[in-house]
Protein backbone atom coordinates (compact mmCIF):
# COMPACT_ATOMS: atom_id res chain seq x y z
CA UNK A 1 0.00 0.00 0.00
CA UNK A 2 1.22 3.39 -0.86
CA UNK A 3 0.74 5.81 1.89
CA UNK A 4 1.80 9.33 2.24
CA UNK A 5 4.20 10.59 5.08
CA UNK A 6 2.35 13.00 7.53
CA UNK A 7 4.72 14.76 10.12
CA UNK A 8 3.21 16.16 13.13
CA UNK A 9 4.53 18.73 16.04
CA UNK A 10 3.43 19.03 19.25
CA UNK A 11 4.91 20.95 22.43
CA UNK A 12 4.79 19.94 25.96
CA UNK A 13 3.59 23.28 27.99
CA UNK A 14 4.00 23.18 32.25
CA UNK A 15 3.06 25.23 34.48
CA UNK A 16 5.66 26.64 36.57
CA UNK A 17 5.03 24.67 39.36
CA UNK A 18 5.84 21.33 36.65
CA UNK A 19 2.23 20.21 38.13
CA UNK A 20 -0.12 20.94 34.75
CA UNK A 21 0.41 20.20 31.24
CA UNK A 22 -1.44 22.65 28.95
CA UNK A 23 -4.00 20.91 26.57
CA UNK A 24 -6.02 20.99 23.74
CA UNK A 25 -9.74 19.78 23.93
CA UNK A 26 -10.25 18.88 20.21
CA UNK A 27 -13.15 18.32 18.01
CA UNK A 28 -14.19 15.55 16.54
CA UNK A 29 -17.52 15.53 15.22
CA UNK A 30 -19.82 14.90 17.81
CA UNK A 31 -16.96 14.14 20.15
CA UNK A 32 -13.63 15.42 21.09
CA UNK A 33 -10.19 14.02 22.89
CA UNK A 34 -7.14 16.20 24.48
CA UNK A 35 -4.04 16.81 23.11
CA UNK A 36 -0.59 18.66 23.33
CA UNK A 37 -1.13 22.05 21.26
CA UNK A 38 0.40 20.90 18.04
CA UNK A 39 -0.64 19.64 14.25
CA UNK A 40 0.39 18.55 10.92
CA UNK A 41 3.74 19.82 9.55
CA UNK A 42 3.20 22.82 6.59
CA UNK A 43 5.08 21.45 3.10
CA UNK A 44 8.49 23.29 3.43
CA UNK A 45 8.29 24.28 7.18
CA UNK A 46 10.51 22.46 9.63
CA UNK A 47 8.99 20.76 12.64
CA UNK A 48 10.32 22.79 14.94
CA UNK A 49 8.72 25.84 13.23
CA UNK A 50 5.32 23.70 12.73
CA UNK A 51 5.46 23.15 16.63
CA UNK A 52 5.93 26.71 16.93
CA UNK A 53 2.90 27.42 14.48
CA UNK A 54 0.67 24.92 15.89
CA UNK A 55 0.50 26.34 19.45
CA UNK A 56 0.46 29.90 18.18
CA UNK A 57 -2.59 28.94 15.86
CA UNK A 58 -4.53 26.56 18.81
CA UNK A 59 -3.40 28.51 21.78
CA UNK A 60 -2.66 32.50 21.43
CA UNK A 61 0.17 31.76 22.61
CA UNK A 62 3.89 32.87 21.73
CA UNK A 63 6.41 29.37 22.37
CA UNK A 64 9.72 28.22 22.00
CA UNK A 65 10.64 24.33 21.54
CA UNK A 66 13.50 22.66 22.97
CA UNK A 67 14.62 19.60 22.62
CA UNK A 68 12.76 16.49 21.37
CA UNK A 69 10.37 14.57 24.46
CA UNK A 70 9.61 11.52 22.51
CA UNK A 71 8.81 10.72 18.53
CA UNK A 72 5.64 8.23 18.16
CA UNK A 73 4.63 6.54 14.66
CA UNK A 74 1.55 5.54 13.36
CA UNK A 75 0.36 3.80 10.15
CA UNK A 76 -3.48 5.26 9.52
CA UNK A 77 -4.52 2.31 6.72
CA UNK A 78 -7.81 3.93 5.97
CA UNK A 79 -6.73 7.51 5.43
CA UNK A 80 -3.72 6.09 3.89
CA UNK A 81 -1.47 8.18 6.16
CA UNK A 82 2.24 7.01 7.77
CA UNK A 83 1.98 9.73 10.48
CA UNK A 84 5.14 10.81 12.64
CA UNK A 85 4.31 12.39 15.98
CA UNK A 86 7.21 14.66 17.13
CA UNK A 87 6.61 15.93 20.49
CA UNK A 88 8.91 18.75 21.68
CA UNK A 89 9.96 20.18 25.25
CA UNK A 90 8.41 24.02 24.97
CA UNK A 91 8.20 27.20 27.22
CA UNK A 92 5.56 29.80 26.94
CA UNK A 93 7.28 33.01 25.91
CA UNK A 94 4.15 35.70 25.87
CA UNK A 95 0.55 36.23 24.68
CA UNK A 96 -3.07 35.31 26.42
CA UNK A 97 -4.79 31.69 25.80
CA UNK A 98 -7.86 31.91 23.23
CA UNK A 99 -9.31 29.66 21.63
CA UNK A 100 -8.54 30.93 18.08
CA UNK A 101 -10.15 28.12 15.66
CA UNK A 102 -13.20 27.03 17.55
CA UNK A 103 -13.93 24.84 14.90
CA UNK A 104 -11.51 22.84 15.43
CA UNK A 105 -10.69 23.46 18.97
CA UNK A 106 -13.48 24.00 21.79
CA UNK A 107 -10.93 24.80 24.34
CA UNK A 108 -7.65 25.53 25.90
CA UNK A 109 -7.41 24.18 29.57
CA UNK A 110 -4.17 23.32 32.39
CA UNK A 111 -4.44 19.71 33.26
CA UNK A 112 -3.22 17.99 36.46
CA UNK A 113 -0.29 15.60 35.04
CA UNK A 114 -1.86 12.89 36.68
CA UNK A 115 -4.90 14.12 34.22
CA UNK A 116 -3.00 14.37 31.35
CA UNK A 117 -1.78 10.85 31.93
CA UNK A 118 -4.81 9.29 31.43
CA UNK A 119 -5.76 11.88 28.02
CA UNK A 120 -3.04 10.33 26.25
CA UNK A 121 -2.87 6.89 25.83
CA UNK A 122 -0.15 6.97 23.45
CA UNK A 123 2.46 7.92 25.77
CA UNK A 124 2.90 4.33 27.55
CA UNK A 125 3.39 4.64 31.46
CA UNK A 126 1.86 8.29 30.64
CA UNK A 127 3.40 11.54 30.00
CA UNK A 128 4.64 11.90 33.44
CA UNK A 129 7.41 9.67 32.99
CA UNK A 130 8.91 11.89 30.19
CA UNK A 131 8.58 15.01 32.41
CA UNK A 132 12.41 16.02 33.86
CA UNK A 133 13.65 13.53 31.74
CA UNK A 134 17.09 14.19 31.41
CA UNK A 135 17.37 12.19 28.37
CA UNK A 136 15.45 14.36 26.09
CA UNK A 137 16.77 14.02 22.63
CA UNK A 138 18.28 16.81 20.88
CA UNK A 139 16.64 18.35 18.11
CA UNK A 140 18.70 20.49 15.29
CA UNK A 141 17.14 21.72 12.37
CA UNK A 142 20.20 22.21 9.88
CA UNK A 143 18.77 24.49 7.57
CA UNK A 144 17.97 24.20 4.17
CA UNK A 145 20.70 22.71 1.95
């Protein structure tokens, strides 16, 4: 099967207390789940600047990424999409939560970790175990050649 490569960026947001994860309470039809702030990867954008883009566009607010938390792959046989979930280390550098695209996001909340853990299934042992992690991975975007 011939499926097409989908990179996505998300950033990890605490508090400064380390004690709540900022997330995303997304739509989905008559539904929705949480998320990190983050989306699919613009063609020619890196995914550090996608990250960046993604929280800015979900959240209001102004981020920086820092090194890599953890890098999660999917195959999505029925959309025909080999997704790559990049999840970056962030800080908040300024600007005001909104909801800026309530259509595709009905809110913007601070979760307990403990909270968080349970949102997102695809981080196994939950999210909390990446959080401090002095392992993070490095991430360096070499420009374009």
């Amino acid at each position: 099967m011939n499926m097409k490569r989908v990179d996505v960026a998300y950033t990890l947001l605490l508090d400064s207390s380390k004690e709540s994860i900022l997330m995303v309470r997304n739509k989905r039809g008559n539904s929705f789940d949480y998320s990190l702030p983050g989306g699919a990867v613009e063609e020619g954008e890196s995914i550090q600047d996608g990250a960046i883009r993604e929280a800015k566009e979900e959240t209001g607010l102004h981020i920086e990424v820092h090194n890599l938390l953890s890098v999660n792959e999917a195959l999505f046989e029925e959309e025909g999409h080999h997704c790559l979930f990049f999840t970056f280390y962030g800080s908040i550098i300024s600007g005001d939560i909104e909801v800026t695209r309530p259509h595709e996001i009905e809110d913007v909340v601070w979760m307990s970790v403990q909270e968080a853990d349970k949102a997102m299934p695809y981080f196994p042992g939950g999210i909390s175990r990446y959080i401090g992690n002095q392992y993070a991975i490095p991430y360096v975007f070499e420009g374009k050649k």
